[in-house]
Protein backbone atom coordinates (compact mmCIF):
# COMPACT_ATOMS: atom_id res chain seq x y z
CA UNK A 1 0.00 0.00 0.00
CA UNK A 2 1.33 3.42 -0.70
CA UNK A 3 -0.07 6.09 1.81
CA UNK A 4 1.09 9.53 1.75
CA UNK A 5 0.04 12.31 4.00
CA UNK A 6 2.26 15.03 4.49
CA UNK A 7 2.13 18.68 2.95
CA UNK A 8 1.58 18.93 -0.78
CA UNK A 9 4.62 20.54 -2.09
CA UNK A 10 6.46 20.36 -5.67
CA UNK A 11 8.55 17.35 -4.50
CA UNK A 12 5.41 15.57 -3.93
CA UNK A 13 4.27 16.08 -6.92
CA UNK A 14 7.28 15.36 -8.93
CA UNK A 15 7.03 12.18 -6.63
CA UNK A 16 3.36 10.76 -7.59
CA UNK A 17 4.16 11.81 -11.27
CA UNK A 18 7.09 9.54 -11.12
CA UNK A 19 5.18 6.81 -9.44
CA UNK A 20 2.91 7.37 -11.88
CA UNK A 21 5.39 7.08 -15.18
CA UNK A 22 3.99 10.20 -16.56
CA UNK A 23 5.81 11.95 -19.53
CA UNK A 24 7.42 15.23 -18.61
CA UNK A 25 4.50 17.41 -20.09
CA UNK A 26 2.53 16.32 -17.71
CA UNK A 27 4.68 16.97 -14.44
CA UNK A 28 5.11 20.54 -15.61
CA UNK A 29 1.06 20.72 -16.14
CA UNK A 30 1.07 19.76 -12.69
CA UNK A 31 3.30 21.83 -11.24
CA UNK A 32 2.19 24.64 -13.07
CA UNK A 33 -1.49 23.67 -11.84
CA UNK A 34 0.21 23.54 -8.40
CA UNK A 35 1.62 27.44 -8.05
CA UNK A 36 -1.57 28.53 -9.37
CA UNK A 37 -3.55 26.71 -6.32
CA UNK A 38 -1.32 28.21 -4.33
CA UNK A 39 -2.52 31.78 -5.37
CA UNK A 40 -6.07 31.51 -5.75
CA UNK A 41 -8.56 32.08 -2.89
CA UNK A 42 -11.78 30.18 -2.42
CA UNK A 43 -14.86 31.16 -4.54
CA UNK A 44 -16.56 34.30 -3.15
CA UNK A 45 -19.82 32.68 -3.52
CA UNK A 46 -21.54 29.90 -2.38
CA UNK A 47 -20.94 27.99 1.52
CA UNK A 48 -17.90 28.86 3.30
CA UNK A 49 -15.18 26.99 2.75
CA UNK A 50 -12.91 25.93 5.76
CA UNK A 51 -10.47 23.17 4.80
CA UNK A 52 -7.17 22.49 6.37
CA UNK A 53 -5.31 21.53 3.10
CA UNK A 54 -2.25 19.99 5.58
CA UNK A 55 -4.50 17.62 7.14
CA UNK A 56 -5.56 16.29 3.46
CA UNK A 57 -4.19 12.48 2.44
CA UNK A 58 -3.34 13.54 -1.01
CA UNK A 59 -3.11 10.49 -2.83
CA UNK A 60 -3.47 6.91 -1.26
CA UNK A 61 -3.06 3.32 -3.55
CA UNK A 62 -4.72 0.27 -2.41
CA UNK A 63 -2.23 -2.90 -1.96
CA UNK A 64 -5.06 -4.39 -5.05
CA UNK A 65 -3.45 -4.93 -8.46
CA UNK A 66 -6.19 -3.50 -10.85
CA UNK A 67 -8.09 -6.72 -12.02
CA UNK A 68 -11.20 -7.61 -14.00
CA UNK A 69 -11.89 -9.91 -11.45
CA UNK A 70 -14.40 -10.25 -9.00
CA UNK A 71 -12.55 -13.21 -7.75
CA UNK A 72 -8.98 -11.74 -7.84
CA UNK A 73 -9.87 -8.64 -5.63
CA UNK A 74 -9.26 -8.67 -1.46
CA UNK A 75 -12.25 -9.64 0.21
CA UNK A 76 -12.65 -6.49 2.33
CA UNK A 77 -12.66 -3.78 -1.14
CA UNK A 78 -15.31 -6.72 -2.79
CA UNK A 79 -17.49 -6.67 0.08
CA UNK A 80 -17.79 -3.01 0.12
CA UNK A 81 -18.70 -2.77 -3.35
CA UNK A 82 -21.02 -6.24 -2.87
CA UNK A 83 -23.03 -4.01 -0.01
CA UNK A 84 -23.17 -0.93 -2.45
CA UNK A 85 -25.08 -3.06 -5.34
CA UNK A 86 -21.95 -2.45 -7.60
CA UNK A 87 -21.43 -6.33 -8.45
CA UNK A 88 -25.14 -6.93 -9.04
CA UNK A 89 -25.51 -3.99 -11.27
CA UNK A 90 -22.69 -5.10 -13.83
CA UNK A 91 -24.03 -8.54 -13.96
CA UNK A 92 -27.46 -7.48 -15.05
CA UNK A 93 -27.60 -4.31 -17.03
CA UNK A 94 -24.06 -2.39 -17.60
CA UNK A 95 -21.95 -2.64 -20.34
CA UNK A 96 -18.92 -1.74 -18.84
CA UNK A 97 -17.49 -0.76 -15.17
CA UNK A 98 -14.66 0.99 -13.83
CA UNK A 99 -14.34 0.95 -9.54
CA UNK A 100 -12.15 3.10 -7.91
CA UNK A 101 -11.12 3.04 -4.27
CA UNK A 102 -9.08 6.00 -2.47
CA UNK A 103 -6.96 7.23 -5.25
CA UNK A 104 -6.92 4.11 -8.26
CA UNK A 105 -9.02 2.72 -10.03
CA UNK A 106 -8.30 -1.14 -8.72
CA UNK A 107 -11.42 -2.62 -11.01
CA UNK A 108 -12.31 -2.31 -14.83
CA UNK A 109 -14.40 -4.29 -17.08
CA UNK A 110 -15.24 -4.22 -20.60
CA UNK A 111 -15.40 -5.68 -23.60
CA UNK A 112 -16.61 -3.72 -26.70
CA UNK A 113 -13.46 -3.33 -28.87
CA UNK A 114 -14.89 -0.22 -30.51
CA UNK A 115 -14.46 1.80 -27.54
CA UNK A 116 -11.97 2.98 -25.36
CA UNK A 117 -13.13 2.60 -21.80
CA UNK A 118 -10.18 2.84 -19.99
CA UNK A 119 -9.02 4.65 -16.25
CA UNK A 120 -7.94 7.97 -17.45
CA UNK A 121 -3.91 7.15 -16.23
CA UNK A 122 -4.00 4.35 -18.45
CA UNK A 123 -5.51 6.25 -21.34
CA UNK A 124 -2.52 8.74 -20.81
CA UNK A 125 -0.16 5.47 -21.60
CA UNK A 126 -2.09 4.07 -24.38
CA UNK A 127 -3.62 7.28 -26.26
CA UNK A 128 -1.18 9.46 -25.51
CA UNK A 129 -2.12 12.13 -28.49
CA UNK A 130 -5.60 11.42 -28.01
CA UNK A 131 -5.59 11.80 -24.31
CA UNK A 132 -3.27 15.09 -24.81
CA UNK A 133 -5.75 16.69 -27.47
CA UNK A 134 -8.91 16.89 -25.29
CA UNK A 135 -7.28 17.16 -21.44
CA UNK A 136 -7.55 20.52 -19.80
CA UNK A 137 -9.13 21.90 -23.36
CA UNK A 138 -12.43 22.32 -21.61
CA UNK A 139 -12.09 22.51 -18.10
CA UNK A 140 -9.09 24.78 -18.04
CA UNK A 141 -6.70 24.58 -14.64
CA UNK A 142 -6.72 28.06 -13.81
CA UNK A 143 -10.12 28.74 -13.69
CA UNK A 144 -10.43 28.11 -9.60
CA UNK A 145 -8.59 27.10 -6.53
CA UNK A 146 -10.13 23.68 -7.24
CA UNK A 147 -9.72 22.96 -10.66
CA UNK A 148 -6.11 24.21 -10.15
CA UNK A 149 -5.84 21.37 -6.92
CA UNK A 150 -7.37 18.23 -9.30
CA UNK A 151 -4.98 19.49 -11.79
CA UNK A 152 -1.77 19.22 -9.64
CA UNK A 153 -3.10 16.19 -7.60
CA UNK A 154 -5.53 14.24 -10.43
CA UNK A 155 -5.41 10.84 -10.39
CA UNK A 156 -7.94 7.79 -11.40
CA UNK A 157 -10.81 8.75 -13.46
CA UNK A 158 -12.58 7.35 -16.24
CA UNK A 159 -11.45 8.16 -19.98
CA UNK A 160 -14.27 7.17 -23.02
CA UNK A 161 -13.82 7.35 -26.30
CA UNK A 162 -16.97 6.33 -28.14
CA UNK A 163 -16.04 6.22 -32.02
CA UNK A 164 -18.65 7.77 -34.95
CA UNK A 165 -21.46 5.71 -35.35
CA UNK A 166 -21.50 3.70 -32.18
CA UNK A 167 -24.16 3.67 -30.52
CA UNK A 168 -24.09 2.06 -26.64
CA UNK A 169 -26.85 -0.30 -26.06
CA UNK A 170 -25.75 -0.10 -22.16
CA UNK A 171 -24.61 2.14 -20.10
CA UNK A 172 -21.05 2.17 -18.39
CA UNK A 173 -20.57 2.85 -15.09
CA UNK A 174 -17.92 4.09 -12.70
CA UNK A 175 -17.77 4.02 -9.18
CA UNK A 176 -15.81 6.27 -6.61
CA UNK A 177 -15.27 5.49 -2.88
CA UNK A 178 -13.76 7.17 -0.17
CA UNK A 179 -12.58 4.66 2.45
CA UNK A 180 -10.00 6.37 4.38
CA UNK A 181 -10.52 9.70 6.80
CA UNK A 182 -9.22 12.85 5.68
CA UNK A 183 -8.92 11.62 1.92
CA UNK A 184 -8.44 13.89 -1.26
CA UNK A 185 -10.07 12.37 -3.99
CA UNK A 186 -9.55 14.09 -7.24
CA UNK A 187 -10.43 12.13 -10.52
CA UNK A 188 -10.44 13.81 -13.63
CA UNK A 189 -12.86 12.17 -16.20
CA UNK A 190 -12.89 12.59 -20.01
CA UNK A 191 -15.88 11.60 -22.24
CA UNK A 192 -15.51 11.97 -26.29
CA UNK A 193 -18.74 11.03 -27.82
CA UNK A 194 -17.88 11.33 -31.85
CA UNK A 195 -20.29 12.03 -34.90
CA UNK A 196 -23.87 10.23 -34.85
CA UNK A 197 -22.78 8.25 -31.73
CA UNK A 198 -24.52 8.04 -28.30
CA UNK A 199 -23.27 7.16 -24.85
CA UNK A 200 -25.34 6.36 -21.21
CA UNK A 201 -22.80 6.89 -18.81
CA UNK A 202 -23.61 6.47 -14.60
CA UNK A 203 -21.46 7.42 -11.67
CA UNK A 204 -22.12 6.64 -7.81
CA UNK A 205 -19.84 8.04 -5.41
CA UNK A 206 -20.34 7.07 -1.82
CA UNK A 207 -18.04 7.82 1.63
CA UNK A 208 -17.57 6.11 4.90
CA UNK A 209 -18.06 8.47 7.98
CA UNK A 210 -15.38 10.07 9.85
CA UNK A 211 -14.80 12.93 12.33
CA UNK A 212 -12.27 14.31 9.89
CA UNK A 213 -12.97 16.20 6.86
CA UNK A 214 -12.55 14.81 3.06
CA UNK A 215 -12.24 16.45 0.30
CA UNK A 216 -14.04 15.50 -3.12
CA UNK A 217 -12.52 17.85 -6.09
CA UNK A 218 -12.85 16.34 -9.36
CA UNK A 219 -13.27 17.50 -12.91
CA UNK A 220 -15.07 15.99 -15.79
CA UNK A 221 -14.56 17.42 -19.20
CA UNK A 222 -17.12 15.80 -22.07
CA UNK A 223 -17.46 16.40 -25.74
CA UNK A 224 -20.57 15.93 -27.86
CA UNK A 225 -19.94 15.79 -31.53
CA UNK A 226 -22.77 16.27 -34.14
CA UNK A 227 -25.86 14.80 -33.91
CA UNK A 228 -24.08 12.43 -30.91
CA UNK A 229 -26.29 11.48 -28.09
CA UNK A 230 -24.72 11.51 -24.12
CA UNK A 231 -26.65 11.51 -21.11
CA UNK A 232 -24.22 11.90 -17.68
CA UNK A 233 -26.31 10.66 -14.61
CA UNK A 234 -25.33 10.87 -10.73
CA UNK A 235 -26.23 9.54 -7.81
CA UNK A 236 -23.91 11.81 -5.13
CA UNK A 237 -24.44 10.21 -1.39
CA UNK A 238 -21.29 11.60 0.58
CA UNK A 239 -21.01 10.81 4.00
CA UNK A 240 -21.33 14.46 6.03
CA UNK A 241 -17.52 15.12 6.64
CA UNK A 242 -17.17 15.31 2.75
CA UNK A 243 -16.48 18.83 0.85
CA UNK A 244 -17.78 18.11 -2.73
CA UNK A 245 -16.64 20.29 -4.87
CA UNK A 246 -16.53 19.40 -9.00
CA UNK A 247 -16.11 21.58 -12.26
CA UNK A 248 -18.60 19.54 -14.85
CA UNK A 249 -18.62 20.31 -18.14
CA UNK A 250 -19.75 19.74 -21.73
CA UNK A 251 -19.31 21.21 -25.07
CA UNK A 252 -22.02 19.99 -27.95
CA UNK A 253 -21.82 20.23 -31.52
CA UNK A 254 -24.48 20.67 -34.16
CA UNK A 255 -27.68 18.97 -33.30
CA UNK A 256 -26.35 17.21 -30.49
CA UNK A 257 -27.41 16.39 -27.09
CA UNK A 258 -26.49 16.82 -23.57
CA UNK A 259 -28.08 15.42 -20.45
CA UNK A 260 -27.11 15.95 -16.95
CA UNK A 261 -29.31 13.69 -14.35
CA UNK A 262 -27.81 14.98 -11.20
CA UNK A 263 -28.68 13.33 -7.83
CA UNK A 264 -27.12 15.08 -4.55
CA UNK A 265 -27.79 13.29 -1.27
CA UNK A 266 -24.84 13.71 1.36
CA UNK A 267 -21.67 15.87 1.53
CA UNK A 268 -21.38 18.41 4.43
CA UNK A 269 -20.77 20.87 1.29
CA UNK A 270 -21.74 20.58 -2.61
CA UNK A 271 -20.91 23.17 -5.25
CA UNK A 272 -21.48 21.82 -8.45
CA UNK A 273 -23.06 23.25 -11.78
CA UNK A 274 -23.08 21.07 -14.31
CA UNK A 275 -23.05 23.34 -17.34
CA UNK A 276 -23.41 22.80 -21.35
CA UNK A 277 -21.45 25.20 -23.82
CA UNK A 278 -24.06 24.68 -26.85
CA UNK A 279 -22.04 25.61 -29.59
CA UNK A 280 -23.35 23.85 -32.80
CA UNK A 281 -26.77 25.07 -34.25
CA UNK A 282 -29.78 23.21 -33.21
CA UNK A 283 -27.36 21.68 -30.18
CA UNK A 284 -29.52 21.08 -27.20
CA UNK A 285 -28.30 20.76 -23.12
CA UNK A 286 -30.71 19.54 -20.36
CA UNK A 287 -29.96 19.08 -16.83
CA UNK A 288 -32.47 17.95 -14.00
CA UNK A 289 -31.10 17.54 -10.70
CA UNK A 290 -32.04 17.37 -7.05
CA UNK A 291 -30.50 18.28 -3.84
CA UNK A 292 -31.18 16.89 -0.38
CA UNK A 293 -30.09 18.70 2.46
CA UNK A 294 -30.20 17.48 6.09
CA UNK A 295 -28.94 19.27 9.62
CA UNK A 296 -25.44 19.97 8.90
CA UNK A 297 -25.48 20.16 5.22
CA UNK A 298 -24.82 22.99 2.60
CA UNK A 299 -25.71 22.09 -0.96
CA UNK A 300 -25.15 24.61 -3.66
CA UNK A 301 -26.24 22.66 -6.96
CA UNK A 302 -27.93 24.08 -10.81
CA UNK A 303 -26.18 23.98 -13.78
CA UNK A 304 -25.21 26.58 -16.36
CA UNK A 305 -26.34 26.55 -19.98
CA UNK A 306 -24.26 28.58 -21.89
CA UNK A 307 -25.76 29.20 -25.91
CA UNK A 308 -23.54 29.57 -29.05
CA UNK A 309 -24.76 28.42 -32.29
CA UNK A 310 -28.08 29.26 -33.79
CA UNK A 311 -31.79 27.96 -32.56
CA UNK A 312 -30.26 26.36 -29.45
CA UNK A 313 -31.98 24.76 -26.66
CA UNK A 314 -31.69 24.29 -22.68
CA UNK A 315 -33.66 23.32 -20.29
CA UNK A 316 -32.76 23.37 -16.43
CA UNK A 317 -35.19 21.83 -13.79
CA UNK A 318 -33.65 22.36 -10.45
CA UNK A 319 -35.59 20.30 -7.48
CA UNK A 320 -34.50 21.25 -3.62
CA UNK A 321 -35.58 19.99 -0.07
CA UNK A 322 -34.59 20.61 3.09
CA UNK A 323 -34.94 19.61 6.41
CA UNK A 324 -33.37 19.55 10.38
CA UNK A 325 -32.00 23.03 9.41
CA UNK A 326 -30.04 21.65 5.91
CA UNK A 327 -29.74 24.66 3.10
CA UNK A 328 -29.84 23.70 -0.14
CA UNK A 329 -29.48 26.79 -2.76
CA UNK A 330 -29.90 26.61 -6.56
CA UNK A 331 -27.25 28.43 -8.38
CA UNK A 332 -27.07 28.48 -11.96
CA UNK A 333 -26.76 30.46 -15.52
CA UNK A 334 -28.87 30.54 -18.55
CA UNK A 335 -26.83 32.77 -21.14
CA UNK A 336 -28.28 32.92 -24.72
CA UNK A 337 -25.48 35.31 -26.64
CA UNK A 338 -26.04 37.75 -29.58
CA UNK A 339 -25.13 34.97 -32.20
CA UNK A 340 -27.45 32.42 -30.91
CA UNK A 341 -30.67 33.51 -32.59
CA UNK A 342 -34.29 32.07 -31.97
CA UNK A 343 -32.76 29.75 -29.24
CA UNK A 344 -34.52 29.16 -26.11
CA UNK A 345 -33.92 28.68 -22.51
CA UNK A 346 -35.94 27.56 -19.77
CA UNK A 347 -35.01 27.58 -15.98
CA UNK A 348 -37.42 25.95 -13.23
CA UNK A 349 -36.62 25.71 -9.43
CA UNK A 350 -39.14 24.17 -7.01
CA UNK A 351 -38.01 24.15 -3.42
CA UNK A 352 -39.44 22.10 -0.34
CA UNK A 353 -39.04 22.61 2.97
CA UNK A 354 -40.17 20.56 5.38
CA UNK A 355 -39.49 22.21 8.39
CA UNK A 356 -39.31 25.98 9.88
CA UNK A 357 -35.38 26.01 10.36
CA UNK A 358 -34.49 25.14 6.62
CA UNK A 359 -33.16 27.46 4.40
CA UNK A 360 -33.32 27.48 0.65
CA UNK A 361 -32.43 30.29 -1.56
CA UNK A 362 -32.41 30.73 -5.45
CA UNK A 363 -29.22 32.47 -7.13
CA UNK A 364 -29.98 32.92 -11.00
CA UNK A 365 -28.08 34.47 -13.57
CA UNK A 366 -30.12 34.94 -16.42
CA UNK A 367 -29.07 36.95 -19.52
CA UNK A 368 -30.75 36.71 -23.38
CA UNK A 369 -28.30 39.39 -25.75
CA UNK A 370 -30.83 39.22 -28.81
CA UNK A 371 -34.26 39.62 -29.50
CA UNK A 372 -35.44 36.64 -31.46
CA UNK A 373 -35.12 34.07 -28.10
CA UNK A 374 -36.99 33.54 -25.47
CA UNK A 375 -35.92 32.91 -21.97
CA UNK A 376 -37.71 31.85 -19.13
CA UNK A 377 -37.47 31.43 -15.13
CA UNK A 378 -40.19 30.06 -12.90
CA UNK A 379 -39.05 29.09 -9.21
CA UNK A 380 -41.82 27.96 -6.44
CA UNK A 381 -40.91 27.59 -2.72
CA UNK A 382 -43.37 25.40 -0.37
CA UNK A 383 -43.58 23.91 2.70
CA UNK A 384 -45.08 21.25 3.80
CA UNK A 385 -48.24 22.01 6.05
CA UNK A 386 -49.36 20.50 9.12
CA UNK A 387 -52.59 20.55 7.45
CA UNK A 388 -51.25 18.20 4.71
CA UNK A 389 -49.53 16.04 7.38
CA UNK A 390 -52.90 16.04 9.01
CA UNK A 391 -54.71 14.61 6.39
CA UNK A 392 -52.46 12.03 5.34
CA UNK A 393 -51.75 11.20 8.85
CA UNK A 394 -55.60 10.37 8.95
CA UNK A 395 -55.59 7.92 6.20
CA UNK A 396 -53.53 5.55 8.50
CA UNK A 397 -49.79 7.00 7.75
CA UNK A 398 -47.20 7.81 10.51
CA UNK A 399 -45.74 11.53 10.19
CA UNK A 400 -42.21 10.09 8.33
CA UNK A 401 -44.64 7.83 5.73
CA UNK A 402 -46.23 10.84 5.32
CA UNK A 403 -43.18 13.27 4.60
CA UNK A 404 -41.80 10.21 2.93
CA UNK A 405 -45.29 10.30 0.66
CA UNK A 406 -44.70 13.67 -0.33
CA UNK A 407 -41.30 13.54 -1.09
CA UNK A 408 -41.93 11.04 -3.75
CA UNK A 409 -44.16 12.71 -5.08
CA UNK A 410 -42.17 15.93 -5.22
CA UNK A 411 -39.07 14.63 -7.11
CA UNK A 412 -41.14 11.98 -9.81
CA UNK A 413 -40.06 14.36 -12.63
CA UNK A 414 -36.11 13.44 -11.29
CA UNK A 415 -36.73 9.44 -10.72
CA UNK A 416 -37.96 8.57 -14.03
CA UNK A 417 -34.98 10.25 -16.06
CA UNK A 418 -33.00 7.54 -14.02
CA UNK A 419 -32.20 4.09 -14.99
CA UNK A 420 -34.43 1.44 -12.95
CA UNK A 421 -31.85 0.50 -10.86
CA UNK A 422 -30.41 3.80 -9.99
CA UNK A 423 -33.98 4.78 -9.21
CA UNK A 424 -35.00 2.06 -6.95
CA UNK A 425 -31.41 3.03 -5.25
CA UNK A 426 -32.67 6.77 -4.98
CA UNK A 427 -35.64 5.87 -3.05
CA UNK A 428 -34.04 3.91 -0.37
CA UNK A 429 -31.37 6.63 0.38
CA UNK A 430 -34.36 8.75 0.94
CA UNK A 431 -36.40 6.81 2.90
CA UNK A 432 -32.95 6.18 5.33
């Protein structure tokens, strides 16, 4: 096992790179990713931030040789991912898996020789001019203190490459878990999604609890060429010590299509805004997403939608509840610019708050720079009544089964954009 906690410095990082067997192009990315974390400050918006980067286990490697084997992996990592559903799910509906525990990904699976599905270290190996054309062209390593931090310190990940004309009949999947206290995880994904193909692509991330704070920091960088099809769907449940912070981001061609399905269940903090740059004509970007926040939690999710080419279209639904005090905000940005003419954008937030000490607060940047589009905003804020509770309470249900009822029926819209599986998964992180 390699395990490494002590101040991240430029000898650490010319360390792991070396570990790593990285060409030299990519050391000086990191180190030049490196000084500029060192300069930036924390976002001005959103939660407060209060992370003690020297108590952060920067990078940590499972004694587990990466396998495709079930039967070839230690019993302890198997039986976590057994008790997660992971196992069961790749035996009965994905196409392709990649696990990743701590810092590596220790467990990959597939078999479609038209695609790359590979851990994005090993696609730096294999593809090395492929890899090197799309990384950091999207999701650039100066734009914050965080992006700057998963460039210096990224490691595990998945990298896709999804050639024209393919078309996925199932999804892949890839799986992050945080096992040890005071972990840095920061995987840095890549997605290409060529001409004419399409892609279903599902990531669960899970935590175990620890006094300690972790730190979640990853980036995902996706690319949707014409008339290509990729939907991106997450199922976030963070234990509470986690700080969840992720730069998400795709760029869509002509008459393509982008989907965000974005479940948020734990973390102590979330900022995340999974966004769309629509840049071919007729392109289109949707995102729906939820957020769940609970005493002690701070969830700052939307998405920005960002239009470029001509008779583009976005469409954000934004679904929040809160409860035991939790604040869950929706930040986000619909931008329709001068060139993107008779394109239209819609934005709808609908808030729930089930209790008089929850907070939730909507934070919309809206701007339309021509006058043949349309853009709208709706947002709704309710709470739950005792009057409601009351009267379901009289049909025979307890006061949970009757928040739980409600619930339910609150996020539907969000449930049936997920796969089955992923759905039946969603309700019983709820209900717990």
């Amino acid at each position: 096992m390699i395990f490494m906690k002590q101040k991240i410095s430029k000898e650490f990082i010319i360390n792991l790179s070396k570990e790593k067997k990285e060409p030299e192009w990519m050391l000086d990315f990191r180190l030049k990713s490196f000084d500029c974390f060192l300069k930036m400050a924390n976002p001005d918006f959103g939660p407060e931030l209060d992370i003690d980067f020297s108590q952060i286990v920067y990078y940590k490697k499972e004694d587990q040789k990466k396998t495709s084997s079930w039967h070839e992996v230690k019993d302890d990592i198997k039986n976590i991912f057994d008790q997660l559903g992971v196992i069961k799910a790749e035996e009965e509906y994905l196409g392709g898996v990649s696990n990743q525990i701590e810092s590596e990904v220790f467990y990959h699976k597939h078999e479609n020789k038209e695609v790359i599905f590979e851990s994005t270290d090993e696609a730096l190996q294999n593809h090395p001019d492929l890899f090197k054309k799309y990384f950091n062209s999207l999701v650039k390593y100066d734009e914050n203190k965080y992006t700057a931090l998963n460039g210096a310190m990224w490691s595990g990940g998945s990298f896709i490459y999804i050639p024209k004309n393919v078309k996925l009949d199932r999804p892949l999947q890839s799986y992050f878990r945080i096992n040890t206290k005071s972990l840095g995880q920061f995987e840095r994904t890549i997605i290409i999604v060529e001409d004419e193909a399409e892609l279903s692509y599902i990531e669960g991330c899970t935590a175990q609890s620890y006094s300690a704070n972790s730190l979640h920091a990853g980036v995902v960088e996706i690319f949707v060429g014409k008339k290509a099809k990729m939907r991106y769907s997450t199922i976030q449940n963070w234990s509470l010590d986690v700080y969840n912070l992720v730069t998400k981001r795709a760029i869509v061609d002509e008459e393509g299509l982008m989907e965000w399905v974005d479940g948020n269940i734990g973390s102590k903090v979330t900022m995340k805004y999974p966004s769309c740059i629509l840049k071919g004509d007729n392109s289109i970007g949707n995102s729906i997403s939820i957020a769940y926040a609970k005493k002690g939690q701070k969830l700052d999710a939307g998405a920005k939608m960002i239009h470029l080419g001509k008779n583009t279209r976005s469409n954000i639904v934004s679904k929040s509840i809160a409860e035991e005090g939790g604040v869950a905000n929706y930040r986000g940005t619909s931008h329709i610019t001068t060139n993107a003419t008779g394109s239209k954008a819609s934005v709808k937030c609908d808030t729930i708050l089930l209790d008089n000490e929850s907070i939730s607060d909507t934070y919309p940047k809206n701007t339309l720079a021509n006058n043949t589009s349309i853009l709208e905003h709706e947002a709704s804020v309710s709470k739950v009544s005792e009057e409601q509770l009351f009267y379901l309470m009289s049909k025979g249900l307890s006061m949970e089964s009757a928040k739980e009822l409600i619930i339910m029926g609150f996020i539907r819209d969000f449930q049936k954009e997920l796969p089955m599986e992923y759905a039946v998964e969603l309700n019983r992180l709820l209900k717990s």
